[in-house]
N, C-alpha and C. Protein backbone atom coordinates (compact mmCIF):
# COMPACT_ATOMS: atom_id res chain seq x y z
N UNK A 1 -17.98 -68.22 127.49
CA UNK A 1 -18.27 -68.01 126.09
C UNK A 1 -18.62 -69.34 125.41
N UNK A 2 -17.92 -69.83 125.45
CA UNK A 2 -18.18 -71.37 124.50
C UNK A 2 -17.45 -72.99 124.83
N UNK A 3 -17.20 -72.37 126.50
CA UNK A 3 -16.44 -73.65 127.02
C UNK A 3 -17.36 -74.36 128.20
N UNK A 4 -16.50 -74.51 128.90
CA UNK A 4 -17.58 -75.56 130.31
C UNK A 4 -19.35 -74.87 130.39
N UNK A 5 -19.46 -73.83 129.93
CA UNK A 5 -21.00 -73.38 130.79
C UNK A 5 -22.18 -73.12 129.60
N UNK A 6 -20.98 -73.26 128.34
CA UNK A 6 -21.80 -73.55 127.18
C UNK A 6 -22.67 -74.24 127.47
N UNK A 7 -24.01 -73.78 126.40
CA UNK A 7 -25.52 -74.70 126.52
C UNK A 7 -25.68 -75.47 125.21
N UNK A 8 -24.88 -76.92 125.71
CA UNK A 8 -25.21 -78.09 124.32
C UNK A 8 -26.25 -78.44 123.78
N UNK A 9 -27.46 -77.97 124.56
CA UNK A 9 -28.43 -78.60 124.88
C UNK A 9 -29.53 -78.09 123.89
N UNK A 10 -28.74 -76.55 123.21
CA UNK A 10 -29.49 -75.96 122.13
C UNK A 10 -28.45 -75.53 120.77
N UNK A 11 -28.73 -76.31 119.89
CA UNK A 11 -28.84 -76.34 118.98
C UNK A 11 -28.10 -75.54 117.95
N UNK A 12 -28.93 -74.35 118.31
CA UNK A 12 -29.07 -73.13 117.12
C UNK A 12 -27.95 -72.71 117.97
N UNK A 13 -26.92 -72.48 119.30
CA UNK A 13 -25.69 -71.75 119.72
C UNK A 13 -24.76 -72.32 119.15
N UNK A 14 -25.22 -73.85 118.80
CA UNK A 14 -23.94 -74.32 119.02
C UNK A 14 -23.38 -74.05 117.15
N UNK A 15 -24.65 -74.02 115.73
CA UNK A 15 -24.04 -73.29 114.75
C UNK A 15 -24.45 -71.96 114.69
N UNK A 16 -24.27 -71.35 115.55
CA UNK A 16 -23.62 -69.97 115.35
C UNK A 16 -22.83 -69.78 115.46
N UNK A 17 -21.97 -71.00 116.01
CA UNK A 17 -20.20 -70.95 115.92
C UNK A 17 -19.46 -70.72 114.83
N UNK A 18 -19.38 -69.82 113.88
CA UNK A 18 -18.98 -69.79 112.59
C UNK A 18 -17.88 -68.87 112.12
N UNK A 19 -16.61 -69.12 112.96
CA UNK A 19 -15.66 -68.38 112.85
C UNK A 19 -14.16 -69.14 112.34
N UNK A 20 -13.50 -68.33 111.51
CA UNK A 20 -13.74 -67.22 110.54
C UNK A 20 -14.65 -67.26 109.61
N UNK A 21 -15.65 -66.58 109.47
CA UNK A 21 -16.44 -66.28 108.92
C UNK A 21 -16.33 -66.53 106.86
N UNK A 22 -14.89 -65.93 107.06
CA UNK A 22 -14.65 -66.04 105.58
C UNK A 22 -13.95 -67.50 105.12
N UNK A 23 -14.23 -67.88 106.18
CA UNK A 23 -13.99 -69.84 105.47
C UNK A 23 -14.96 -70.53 105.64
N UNK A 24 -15.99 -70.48 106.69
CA UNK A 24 -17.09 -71.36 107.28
C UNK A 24 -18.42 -71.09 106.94
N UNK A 25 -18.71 -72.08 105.98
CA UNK A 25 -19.84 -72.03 105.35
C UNK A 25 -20.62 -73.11 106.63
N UNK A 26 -22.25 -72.15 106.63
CA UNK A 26 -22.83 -72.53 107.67
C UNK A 26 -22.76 -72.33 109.12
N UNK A 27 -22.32 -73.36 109.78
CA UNK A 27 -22.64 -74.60 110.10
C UNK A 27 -23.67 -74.68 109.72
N UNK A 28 -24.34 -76.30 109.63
CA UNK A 28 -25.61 -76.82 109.09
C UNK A 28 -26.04 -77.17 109.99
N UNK A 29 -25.72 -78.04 110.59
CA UNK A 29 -25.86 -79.45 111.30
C UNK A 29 -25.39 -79.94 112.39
N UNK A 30 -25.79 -79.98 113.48
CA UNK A 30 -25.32 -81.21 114.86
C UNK A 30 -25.36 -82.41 114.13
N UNK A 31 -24.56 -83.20 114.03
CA UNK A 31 -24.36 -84.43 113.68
C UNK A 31 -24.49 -85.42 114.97
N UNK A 32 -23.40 -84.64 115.84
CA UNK A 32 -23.35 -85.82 116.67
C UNK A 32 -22.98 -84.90 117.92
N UNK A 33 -22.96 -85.19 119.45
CA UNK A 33 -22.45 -84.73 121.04
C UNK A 33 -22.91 -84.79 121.46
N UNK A 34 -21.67 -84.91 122.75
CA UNK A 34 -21.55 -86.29 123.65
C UNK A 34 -21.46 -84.97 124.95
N UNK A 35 -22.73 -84.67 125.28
CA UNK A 35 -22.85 -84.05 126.63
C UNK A 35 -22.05 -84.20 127.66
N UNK A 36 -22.19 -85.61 128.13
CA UNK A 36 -21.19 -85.35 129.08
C UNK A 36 -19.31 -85.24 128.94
N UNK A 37 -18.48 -85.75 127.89
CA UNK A 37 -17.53 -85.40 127.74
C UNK A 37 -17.44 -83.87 126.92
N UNK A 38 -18.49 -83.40 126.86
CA UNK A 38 -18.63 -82.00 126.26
C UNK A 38 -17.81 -81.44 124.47
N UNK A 39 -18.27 -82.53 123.52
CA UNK A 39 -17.48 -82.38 122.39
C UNK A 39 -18.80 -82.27 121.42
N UNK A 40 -18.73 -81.86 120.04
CA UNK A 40 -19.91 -81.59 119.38
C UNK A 40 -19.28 -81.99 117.91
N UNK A 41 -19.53 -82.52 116.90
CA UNK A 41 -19.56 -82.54 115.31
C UNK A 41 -21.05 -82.08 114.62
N UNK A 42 -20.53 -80.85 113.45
CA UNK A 42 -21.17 -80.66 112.74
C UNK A 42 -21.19 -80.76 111.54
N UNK A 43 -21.71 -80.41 110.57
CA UNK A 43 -21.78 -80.71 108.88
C UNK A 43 -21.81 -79.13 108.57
N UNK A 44 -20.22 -78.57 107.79
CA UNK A 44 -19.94 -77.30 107.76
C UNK A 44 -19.57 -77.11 106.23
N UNK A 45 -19.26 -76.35 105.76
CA UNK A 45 -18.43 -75.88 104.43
C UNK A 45 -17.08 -75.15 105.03
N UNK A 46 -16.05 -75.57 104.78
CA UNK A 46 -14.67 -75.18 104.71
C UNK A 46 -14.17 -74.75 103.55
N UNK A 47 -13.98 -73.48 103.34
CA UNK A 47 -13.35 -72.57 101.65
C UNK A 47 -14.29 -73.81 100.64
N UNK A 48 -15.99 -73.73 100.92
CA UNK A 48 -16.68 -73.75 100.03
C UNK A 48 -16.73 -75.24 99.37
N UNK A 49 -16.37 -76.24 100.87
CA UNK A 49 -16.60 -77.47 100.39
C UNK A 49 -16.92 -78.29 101.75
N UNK A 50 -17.48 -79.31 101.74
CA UNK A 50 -17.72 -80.05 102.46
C UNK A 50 -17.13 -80.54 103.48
N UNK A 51 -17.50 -80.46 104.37
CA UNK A 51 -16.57 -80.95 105.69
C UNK A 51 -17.39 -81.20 106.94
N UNK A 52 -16.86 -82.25 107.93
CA UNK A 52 -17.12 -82.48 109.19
C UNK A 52 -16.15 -81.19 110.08
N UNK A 53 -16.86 -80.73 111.14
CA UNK A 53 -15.98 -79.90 112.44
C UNK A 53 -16.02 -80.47 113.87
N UNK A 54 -15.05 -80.70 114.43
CA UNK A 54 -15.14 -80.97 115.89
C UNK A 54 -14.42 -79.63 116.70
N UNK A 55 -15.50 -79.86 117.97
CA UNK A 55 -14.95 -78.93 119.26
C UNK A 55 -15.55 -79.51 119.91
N UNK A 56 -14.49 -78.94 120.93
CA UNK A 56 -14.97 -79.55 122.67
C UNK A 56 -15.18 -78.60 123.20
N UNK A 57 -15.97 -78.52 124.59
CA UNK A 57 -16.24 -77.39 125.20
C UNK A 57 -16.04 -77.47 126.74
N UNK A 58 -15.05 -77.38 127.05
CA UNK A 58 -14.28 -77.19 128.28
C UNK A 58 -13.44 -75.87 128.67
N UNK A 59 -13.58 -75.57 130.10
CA UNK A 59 -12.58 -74.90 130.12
C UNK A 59 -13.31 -73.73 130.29
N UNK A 60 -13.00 -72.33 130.06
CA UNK A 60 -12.80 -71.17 129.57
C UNK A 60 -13.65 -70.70 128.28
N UNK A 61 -12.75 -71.30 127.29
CA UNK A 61 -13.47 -71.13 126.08
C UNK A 61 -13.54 -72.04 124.99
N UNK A 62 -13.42 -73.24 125.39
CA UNK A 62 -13.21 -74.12 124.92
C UNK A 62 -11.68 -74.99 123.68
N UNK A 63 -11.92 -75.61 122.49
CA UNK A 63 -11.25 -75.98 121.51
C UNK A 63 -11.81 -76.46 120.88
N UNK A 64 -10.99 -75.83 119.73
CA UNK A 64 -10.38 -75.23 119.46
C UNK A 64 -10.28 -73.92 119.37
N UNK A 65 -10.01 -72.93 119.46
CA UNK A 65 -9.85 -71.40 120.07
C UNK A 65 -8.68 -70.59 119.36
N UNK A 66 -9.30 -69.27 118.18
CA UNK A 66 -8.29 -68.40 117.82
C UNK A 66 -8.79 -66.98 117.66
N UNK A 67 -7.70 -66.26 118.26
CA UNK A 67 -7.82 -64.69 118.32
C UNK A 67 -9.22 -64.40 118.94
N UNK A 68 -9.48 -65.27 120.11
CA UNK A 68 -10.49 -64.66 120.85
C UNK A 68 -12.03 -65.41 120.26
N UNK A 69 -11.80 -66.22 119.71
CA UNK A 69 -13.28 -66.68 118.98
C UNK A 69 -13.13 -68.40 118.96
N UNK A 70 -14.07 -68.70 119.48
CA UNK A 70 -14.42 -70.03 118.97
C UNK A 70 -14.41 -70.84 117.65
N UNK A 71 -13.78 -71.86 117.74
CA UNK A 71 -13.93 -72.63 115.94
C UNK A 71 -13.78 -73.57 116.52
N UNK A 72 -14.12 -74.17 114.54
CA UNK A 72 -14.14 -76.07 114.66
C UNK A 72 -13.07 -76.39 114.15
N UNK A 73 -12.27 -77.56 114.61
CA UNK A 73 -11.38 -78.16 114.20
C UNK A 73 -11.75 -78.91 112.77
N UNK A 74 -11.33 -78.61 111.66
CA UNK A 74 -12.24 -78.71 110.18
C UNK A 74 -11.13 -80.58 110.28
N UNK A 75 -12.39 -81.50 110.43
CA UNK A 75 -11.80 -83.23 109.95
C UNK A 75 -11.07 -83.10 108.25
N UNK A 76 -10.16 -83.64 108.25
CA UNK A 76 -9.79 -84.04 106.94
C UNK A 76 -10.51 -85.02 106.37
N UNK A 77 -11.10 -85.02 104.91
CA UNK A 77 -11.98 -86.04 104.00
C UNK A 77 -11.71 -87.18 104.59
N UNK A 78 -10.07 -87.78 104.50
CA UNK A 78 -9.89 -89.08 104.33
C UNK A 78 -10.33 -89.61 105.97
N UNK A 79 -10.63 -88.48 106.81
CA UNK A 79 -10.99 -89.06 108.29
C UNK A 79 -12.51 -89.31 108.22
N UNK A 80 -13.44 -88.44 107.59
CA UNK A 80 -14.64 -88.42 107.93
C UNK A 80 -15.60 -89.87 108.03
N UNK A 81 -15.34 -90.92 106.71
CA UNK A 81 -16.09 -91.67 106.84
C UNK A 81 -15.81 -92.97 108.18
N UNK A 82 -14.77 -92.72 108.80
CA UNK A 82 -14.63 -93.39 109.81
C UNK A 82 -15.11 -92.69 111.40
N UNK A 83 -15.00 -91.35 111.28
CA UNK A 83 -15.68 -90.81 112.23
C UNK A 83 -17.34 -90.64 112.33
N UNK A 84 -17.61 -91.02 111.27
CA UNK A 84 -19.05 -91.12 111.25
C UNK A 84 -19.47 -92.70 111.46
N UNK A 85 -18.87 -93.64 110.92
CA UNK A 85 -19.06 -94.98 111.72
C UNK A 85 -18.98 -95.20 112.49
N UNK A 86 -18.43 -94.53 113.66
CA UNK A 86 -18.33 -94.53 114.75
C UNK A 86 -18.60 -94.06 115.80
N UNK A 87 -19.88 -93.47 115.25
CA UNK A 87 -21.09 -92.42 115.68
C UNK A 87 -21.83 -93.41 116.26
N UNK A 88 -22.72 -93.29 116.99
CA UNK A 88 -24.38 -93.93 117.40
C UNK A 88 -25.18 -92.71 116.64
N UNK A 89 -25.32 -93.09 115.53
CA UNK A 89 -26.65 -91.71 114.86
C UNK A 89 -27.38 -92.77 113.59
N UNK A 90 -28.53 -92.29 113.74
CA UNK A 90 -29.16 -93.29 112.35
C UNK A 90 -28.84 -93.85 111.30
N UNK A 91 -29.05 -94.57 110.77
CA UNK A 91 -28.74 -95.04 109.51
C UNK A 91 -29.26 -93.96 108.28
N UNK A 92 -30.56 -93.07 108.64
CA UNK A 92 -30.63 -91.82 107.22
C UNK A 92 -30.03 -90.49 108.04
N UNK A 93 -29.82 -90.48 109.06
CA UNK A 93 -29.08 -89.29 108.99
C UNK A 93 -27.21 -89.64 108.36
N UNK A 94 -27.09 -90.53 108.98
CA UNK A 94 -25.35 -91.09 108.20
C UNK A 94 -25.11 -91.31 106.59
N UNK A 95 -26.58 -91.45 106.17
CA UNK A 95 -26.62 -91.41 105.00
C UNK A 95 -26.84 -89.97 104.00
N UNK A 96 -27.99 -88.78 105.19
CA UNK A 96 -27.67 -87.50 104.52
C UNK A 96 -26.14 -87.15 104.88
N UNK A 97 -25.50 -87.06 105.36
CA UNK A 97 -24.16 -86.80 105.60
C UNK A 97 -23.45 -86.91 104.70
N UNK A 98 -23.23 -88.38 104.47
CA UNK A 98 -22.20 -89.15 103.38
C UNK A 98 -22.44 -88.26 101.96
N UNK A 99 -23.97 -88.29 101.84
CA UNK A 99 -24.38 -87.19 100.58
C UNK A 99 -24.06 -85.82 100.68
N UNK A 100 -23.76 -85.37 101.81
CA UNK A 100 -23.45 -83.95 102.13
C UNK A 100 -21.82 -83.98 101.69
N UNK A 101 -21.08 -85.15 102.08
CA UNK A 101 -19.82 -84.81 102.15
C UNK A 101 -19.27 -85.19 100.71
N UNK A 102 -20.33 -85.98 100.14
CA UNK A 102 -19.63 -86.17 98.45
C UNK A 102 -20.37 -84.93 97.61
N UNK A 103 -20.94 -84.06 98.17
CA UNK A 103 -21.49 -83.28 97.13
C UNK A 103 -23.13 -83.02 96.46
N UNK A 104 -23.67 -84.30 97.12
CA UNK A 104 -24.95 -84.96 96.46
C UNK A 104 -25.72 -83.97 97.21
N UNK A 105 -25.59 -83.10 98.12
CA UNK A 105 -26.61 -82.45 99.21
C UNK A 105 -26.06 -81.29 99.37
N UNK A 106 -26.75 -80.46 99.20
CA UNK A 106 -26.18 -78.69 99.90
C UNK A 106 -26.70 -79.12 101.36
N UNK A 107 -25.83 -77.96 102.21
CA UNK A 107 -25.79 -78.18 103.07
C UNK A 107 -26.92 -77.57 103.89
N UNK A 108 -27.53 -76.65 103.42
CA UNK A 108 -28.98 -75.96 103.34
C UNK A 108 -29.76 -77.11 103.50
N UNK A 109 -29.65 -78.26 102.76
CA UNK A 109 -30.73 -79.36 103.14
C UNK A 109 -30.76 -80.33 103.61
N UNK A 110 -30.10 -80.10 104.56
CA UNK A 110 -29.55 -81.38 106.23
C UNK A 110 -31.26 -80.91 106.72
């Protein structure tokens, strides 16, 4: 389903990950993943606000994993701007981000 045999490699599977539905706005965005350790960050809405998500995809069905469905582990604010420095990703995509995560950007326009 969404662990070891997952296909990172496209895009559009990896935000259709959007469970529970009634908290996860979007996904928008691949931000960032790392193929071979098999982990992914995206640019999501969490209860209708801005947020980074991580999962890994190992295993079975990967993680984070509830009631049978795939999700993202939703980053807390005060983590994000350090997990994004610590990205290898452009200087204007780190910059639509930063605008995504203060508000300046719907997430529609990643």
């Amino acid at each position: 389903m969404a662990g070891a045999n997952f296909d990172l490699t496209d895009d559009k599977k990896i935000l259709n990950i959007n469970s529970p539905k009634n908290r996860v706005g979007g996904p928008y965005k691949v931000v960032y993943k790392d193929l071979k350790e098999r982990w992914v960050i995206i640019a999501m809405d969490w209860d209708n606000e801005p947020r980074l998500g991580i999962r890994w995809f190992w295993g079975n069905g990967g993680n984070p994993f509830s009631s049978a469905y795939p999700i993202w582990l939703v980053v807390p604010p005060s983590l994000s701007k350090s997990m994004l420095a610590g990205l290898s990703i452009t200087h204007k995509l780190s910059s639509k981000i930063d605008d995504f995560l203060s508000g300046k950007l719907k997430g529609r326009d990643l």
